[in-house]
Every structure is written in C-alpha cells, then in structure tokens.
C-alpha atoms as a PDB file:
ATOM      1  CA  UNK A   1       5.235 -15.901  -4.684  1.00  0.00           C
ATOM      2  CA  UNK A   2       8.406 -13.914  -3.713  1.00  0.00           C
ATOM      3  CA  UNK A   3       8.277 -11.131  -0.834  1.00  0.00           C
ATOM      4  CA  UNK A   4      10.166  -8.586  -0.634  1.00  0.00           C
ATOM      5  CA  UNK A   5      10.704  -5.505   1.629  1.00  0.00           C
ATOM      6  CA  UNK A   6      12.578  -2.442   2.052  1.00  0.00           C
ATOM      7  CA  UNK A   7      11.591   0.975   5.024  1.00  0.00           C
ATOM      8  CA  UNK A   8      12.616   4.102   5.095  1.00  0.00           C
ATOM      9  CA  UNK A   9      12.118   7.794   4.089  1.00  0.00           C
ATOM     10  CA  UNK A  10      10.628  10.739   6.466  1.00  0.00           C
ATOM     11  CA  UNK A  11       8.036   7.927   7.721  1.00  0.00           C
ATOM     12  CA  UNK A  12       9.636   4.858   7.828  1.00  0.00           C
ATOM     13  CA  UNK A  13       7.384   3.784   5.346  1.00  0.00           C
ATOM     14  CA  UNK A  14       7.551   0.030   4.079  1.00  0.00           C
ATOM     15  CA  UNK A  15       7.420  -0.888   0.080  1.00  0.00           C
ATOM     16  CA  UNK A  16       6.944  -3.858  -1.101  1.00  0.00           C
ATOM     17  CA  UNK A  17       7.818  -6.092  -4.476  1.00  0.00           C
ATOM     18  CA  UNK A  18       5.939  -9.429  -4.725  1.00  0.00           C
ATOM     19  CA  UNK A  19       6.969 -11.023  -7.443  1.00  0.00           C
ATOM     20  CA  UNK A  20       5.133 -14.264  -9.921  1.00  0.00           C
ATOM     21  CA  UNK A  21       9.089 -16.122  -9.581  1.00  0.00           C
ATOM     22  CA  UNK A  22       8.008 -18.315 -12.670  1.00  0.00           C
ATOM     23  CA  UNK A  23       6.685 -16.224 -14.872  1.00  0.00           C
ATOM     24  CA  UNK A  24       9.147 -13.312 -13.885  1.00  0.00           C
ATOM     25  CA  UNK A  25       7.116 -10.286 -13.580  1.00  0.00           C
ATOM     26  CA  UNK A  26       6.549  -8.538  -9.825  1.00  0.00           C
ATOM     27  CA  UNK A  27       4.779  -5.439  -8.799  1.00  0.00           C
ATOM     28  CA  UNK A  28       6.102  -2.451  -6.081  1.00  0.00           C
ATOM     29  CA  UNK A  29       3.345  -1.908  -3.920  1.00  0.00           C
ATOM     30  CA  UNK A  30       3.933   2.165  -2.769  1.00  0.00           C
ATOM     31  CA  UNK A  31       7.015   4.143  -2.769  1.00  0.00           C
ATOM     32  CA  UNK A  32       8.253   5.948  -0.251  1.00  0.00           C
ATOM     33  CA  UNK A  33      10.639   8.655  -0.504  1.00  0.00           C
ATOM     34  CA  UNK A  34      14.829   6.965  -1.027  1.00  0.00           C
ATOM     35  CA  UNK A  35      13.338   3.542  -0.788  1.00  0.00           C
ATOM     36  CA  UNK A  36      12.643   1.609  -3.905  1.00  0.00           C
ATOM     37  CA  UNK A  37      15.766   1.426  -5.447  1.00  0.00           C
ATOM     38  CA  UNK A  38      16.805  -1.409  -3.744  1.00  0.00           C
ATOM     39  CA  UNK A  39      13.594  -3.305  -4.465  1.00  0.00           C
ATOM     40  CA  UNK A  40      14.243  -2.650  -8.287  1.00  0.00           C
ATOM     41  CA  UNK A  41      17.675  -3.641  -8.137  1.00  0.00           C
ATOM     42  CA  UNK A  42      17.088  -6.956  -7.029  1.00  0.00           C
ATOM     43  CA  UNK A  43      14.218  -7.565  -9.169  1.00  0.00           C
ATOM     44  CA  UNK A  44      16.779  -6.686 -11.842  1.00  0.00           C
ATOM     45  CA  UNK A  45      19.532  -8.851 -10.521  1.00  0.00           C
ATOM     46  CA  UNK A  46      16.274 -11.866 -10.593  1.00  0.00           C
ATOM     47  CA  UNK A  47      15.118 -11.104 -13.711  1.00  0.00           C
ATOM     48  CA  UNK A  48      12.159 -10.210 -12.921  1.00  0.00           C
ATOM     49  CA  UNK A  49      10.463  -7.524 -14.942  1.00  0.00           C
ATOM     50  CA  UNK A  50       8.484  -4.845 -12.575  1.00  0.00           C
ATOM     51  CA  UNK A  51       5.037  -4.402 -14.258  1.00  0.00           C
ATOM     52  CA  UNK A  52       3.433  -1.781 -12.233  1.00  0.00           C
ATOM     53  CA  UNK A  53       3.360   0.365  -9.266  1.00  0.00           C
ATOM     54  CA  UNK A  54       0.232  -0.231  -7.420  1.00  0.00           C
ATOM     55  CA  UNK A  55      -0.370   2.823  -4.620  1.00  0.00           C
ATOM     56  CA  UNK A  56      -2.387   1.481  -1.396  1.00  0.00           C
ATOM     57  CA  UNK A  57      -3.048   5.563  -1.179  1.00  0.00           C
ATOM     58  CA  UNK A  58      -2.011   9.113  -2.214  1.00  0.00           C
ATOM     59  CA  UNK A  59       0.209  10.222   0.792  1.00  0.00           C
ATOM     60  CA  UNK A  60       3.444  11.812   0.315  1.00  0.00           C
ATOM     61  CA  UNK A  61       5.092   8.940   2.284  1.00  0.00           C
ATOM     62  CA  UNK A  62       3.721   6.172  -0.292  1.00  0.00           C
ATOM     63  CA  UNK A  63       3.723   7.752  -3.331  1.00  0.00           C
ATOM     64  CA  UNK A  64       7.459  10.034  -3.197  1.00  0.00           C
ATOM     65  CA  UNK A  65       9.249   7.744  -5.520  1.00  0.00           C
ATOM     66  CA  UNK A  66       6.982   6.635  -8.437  1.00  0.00           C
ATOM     67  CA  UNK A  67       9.266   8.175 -10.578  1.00  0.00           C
ATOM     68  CA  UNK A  68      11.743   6.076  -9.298  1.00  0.00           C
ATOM     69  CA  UNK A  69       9.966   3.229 -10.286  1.00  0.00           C
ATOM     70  CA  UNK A  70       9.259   3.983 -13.970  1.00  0.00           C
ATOM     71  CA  UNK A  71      12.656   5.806 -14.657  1.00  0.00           C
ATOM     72  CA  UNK A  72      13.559   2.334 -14.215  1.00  0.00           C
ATOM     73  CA  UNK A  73      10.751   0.227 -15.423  1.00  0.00           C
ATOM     74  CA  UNK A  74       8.941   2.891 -18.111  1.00  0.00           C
ATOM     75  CA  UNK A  75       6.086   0.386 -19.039  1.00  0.00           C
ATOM     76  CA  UNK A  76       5.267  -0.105 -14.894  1.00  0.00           C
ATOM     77  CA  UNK A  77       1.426   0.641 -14.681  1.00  0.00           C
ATOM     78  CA  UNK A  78       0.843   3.502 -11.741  1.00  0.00           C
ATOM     79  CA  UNK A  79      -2.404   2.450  -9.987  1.00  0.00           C
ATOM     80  CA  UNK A  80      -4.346   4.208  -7.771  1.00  0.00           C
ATOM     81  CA  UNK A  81      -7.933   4.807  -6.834  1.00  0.00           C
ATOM     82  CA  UNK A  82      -9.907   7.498  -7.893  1.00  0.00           C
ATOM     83  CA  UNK A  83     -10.067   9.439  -4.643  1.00  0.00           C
ATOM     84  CA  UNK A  84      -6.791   9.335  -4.144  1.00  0.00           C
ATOM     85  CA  UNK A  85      -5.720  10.088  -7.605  1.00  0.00           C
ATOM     86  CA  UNK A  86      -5.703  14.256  -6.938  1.00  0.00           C
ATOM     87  CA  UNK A  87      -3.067  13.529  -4.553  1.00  0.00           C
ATOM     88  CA  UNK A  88      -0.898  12.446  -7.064  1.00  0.00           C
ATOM     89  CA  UNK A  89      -1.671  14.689  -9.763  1.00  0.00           C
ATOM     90  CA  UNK A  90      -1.015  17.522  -7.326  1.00  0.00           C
ATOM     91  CA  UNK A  91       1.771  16.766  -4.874  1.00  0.00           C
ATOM     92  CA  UNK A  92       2.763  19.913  -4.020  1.00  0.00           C
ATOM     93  CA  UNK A  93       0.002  20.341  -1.611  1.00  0.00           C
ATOM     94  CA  UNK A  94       1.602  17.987   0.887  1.00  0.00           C
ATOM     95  CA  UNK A  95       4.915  19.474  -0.112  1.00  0.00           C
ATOM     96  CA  UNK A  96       3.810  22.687   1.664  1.00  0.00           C
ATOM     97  CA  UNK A  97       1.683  20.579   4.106  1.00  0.00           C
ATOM     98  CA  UNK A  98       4.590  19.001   5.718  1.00  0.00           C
ATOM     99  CA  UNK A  99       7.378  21.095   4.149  1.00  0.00           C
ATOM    100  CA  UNK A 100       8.767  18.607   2.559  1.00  0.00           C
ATOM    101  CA  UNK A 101      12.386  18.400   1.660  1.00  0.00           C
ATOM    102  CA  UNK A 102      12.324  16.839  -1.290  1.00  0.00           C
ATOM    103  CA  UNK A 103       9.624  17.563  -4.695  1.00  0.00           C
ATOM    104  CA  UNK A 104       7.522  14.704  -5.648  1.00  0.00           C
ATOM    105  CA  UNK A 105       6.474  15.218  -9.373  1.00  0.00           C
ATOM    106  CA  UNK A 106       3.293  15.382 -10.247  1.00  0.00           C
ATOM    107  CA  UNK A 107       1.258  12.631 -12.816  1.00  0.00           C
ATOM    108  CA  UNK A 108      -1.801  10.941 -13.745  1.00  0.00           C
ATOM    109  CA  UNK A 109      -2.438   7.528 -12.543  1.00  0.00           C
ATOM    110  CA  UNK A 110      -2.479   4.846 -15.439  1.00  0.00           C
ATOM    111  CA  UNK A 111      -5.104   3.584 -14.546  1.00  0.00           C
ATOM    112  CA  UNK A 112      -7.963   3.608 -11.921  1.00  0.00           C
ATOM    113  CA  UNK A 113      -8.678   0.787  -9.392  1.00  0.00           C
ATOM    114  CA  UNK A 114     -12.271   0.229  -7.363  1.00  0.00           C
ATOM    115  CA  UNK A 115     -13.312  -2.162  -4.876  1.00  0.00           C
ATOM    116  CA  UNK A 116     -13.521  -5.850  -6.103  1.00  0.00           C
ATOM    117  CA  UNK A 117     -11.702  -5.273  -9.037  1.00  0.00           C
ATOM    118  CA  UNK A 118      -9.010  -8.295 -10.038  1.00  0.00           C
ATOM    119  CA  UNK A 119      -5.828  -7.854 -10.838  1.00  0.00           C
ATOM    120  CA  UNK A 120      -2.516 -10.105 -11.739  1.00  0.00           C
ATOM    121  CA  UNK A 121       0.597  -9.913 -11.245  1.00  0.00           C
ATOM    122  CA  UNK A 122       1.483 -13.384 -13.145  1.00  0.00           C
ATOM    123  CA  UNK A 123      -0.355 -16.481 -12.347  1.00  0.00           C
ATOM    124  CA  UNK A 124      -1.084 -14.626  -8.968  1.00  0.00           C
ATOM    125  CA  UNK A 125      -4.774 -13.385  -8.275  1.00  0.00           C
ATOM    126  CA  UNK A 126      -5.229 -10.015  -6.415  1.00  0.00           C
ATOM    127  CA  UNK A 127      -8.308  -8.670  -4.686  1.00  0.00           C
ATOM    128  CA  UNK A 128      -8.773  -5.071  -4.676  1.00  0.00           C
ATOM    129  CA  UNK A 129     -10.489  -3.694  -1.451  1.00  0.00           C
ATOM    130  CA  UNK A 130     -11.630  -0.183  -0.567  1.00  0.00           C
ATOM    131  CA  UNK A 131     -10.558   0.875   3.469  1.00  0.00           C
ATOM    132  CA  UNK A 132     -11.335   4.405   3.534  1.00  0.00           C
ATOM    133  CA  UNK A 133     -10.600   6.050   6.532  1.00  0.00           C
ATOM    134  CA  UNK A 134      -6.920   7.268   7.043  1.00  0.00           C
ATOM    135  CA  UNK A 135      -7.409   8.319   3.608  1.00  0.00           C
ATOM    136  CA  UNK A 136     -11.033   8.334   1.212  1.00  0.00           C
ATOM    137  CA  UNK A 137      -9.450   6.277  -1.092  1.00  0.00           C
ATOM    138  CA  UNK A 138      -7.270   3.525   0.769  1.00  0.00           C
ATOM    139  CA  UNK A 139      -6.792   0.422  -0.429  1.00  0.00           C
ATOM    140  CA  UNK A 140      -5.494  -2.963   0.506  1.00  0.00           C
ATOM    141  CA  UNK A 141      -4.350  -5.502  -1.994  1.00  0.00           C
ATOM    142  CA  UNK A 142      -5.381  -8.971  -0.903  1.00  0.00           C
ATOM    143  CA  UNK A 143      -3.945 -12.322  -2.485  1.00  0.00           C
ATOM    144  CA  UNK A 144      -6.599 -14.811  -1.203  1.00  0.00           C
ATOM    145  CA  UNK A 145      -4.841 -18.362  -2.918  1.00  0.00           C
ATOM    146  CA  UNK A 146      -1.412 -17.330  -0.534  1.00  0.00           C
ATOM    147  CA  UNK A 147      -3.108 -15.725   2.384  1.00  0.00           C
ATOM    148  CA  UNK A 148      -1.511 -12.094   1.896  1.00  0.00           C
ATOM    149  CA  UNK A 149      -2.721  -8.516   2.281  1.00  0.00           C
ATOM    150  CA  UNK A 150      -0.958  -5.261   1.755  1.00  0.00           C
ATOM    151  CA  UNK A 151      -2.206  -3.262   3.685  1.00  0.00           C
ATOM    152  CA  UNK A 152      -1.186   0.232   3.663  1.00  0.00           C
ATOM    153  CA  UNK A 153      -2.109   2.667   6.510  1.00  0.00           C
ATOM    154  CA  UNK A 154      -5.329   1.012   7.790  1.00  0.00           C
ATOM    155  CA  UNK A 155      -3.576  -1.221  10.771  1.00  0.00           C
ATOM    156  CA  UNK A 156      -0.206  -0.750  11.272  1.00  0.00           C
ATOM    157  CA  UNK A 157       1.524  -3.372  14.054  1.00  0.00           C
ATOM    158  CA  UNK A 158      -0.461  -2.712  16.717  1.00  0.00           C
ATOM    159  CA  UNK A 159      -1.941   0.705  15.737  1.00  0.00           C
ATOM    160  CA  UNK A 160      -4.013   2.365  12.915  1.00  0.00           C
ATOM    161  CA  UNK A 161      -3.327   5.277  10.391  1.00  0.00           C
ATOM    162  CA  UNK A 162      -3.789   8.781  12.013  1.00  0.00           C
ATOM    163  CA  UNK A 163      -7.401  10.154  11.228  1.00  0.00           C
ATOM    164  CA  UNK A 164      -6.579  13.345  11.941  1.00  0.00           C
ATOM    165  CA  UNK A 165      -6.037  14.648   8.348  1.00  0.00           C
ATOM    166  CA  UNK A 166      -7.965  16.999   6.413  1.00  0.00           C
ATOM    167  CA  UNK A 167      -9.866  14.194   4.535  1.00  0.00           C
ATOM    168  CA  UNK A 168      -9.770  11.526   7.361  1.00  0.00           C
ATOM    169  CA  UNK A 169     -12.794   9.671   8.956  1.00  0.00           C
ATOM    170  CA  UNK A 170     -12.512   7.623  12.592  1.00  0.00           C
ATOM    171  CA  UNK A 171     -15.767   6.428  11.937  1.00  0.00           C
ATOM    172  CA  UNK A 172     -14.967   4.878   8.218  1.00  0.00           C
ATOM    173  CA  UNK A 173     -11.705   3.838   9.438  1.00  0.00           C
ATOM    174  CA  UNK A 174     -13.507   1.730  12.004  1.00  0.00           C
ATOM    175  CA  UNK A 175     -15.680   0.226   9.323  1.00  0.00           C
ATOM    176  CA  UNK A 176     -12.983  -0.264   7.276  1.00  0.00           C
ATOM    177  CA  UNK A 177     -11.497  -2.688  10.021  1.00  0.00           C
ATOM    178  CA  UNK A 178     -14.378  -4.448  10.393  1.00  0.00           C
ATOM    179  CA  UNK A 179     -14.133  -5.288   6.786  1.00  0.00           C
ATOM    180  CA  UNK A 180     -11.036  -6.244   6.527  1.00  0.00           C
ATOM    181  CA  UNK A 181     -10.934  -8.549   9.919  1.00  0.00           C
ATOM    182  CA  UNK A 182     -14.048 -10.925   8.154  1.00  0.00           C
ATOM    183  CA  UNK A 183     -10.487 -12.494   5.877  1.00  0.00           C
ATOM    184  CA  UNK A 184      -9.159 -15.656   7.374  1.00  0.00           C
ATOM    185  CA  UNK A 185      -7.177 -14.818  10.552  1.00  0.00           C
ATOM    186  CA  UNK A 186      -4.066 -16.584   9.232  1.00  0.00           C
ATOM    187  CA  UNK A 187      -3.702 -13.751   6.453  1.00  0.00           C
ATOM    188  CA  UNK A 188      -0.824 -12.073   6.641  1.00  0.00           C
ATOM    189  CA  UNK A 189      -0.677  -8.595   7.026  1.00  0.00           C
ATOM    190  CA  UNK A 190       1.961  -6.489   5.287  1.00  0.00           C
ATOM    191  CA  UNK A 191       1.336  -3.051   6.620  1.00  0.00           C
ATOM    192  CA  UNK A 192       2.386   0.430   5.361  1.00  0.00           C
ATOM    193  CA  UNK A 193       4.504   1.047   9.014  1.00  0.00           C
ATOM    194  CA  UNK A 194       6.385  -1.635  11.494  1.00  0.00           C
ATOM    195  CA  UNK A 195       6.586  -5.327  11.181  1.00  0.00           C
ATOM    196  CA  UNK A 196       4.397  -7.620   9.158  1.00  0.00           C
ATOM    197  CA  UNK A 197       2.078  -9.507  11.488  1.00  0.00           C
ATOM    198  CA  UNK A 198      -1.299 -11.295  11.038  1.00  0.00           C
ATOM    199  CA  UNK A 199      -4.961 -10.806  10.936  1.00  0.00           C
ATOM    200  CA  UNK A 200      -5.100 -13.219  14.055  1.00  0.00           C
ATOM    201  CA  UNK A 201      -2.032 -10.966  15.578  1.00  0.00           C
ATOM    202  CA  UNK A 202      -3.987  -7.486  15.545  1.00  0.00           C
ATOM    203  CA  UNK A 203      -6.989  -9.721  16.877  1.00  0.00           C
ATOM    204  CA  UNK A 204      -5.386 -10.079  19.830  1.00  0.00           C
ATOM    205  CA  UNK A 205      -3.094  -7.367  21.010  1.00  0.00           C
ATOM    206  CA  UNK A 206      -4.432  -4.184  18.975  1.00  0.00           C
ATOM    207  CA  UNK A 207      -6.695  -1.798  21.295  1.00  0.00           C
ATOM    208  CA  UNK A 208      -8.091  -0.485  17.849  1.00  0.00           C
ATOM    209  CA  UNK A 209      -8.693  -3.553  16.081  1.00  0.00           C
ATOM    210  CA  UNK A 210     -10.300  -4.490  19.280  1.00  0.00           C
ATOM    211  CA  UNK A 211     -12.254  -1.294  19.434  1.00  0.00           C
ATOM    212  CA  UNK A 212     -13.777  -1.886  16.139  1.00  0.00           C
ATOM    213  CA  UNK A 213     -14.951  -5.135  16.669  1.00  0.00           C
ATOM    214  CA  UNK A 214     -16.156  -3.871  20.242  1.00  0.00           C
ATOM    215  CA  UNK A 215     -14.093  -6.526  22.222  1.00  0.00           C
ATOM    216  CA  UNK A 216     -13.548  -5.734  25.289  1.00  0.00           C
END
C-alpha cells in the first residue's frame, strides 16, 4: 500500500490516492477544488493506473474536481452513496449556497456504495462504512489488513464536521463516532481536514470523540 496526500482548495480539504504498488492500480479518495492534479500526476509518473474516484460525501469541498479526475483517467469509477448522490447530480445548489467561485459540473455517480459493501483497489480489501451525521450519507473507507481509514468529515484532528447544515444531525454524528471508535485504536485515521492521526489519538485529546463515548 502506497499513501499519498495533497490539501487545498476553499477548505483546505485533503485528497487522497492509495495505491495496490504491485498490481499498479490506486484510487483518489475525494476531490477538492485545484487539488488532484498533483495526485494524478504522480500516479502517472508511477505507473499506476487510477481506477476510480471514491467520494467519502457530496460536499462542494470533496467532490469540486471529479472531473479532474476522469478528464484524466476516463474509465475511473465515481462512487458515492445514495444519499449523497443528489449532491452531485445537482451542484449548483452549493454553488449558490456558498457562492462559489468556481462551477462544479454536474453527473451521476457510477455506481452506488452502502454500508458493508467490499471493495478493491488491487489485492487491497476495503470496508465500506456508513457515518451519517455531518452529512446523511458519509462514509469512511476502512482497510482492515493495513490498519487505515479515510475518513472524511466525521473527526477531523481534534474536531468533528460542522452539523450545522441543512441536512446535518449532532445526534447521528455522535453515533456515528461511536461506531467508528469500536476499530482497533492503532487505525490510522486519514481525515477530510488537518493532519492524519489515530483512532487511539482522537481517544485521547478530542473533547468530541470524548463526548460521544461519554468520557469525562
């Protein structure tokens, strides 16, 4: 497994590409506005060949380049889940909801993901798991063999996604948490904003994380 990570746009919004080295294929998990170029590049200069764009949710800030992605790599599946999926088909209301700068154009996913669900990027397994919340249809991609989890807007280096959105829940976000904090602490978490970190990490110095669990 190969890591790699690039921030920017409006948000300062991380993408990643984690990449199968041997059998040459890697995935771009979101993709935030001016920020995945360099990710392709160097999975060009690898020779790696980028087999799909997998969305942790619809936000402007994680889904702004997908055409980025498949300009470059036309046969890179766009996943999403379903709840999200509107989002993307219609991106011009969060153009005028945060008067945007920039157009995002608008598509269909390719296909649909759910809770549980497998995927591969390779020989590499990935878990699929629903964290509503910040959003109705987050999710979190979750490599159990190598201990990883992307993690999108759920916690975010000492913080959580804002709830404060039209189609937000507190109250599932806290769930969500709870969920996600049964993996092994060791996993590491690569979140949608700030530094990666670990499970064990948030345990310890997140109020919300804390919160959830009702630590005191």
């Amino acid at each position: 497994m190969q890591i790699l990570m690039n921030t920017g746009g409006l948000a300062d919004t991380n993408a990643f590409l984690i990449a199968d080295e041997n059998a040459k294929v890697a995935v771009i998990f979101d993709a935030p506005d001016s920020t995945v170029l360099p990710l392709l590049e160097q999975a060009n200069a690898r020779g790696w060949d980028v087999i799909g764009l997998w969305l942790t949710h619809g936000h402007f800030d994680h889904i702004a380049d997908h055409a980025v992605v498949t300009s470059h790599y036309p046969n890179a599946q766009v996943l999403i889940h379903k709840l999200e999926e509107p989002k993307l088909q219609n991106p011009g209301v969060q153009s005028r909801m945060f008067q945007l700068p920039f157009t995002i154009p608008a598509r269909s996913a390719d296909a649909l993901v759910e809770d549980g669900q497998e995927l591969l990027i390779g020989a590499l397994r990935v878990k699929v798991i629903h964290t509503p919340g910040h959003a109705p249809g987050h999710v979190m991609f979750h490599f159990p063999k190598e201990e990883v989890l992307v993690g999108g807007d759920l916690i975010i280096g000492g913080s959580v996604g804002r709830t404060d959105l039209p189609d937000s829940s507190h109250a599932d976000l806290l769930s969500s948490i709870r969920k996600i904090m049964k993996l092994p602490p060791t996993t590491r978490l690569l979140p949608g904003h700030g530094q990666p970190s670990t499970l064990a990490e948030e345990l310890k110095s997140n109020p919300f994380v804390r919160e959830a669990l009702a630590i005191r």
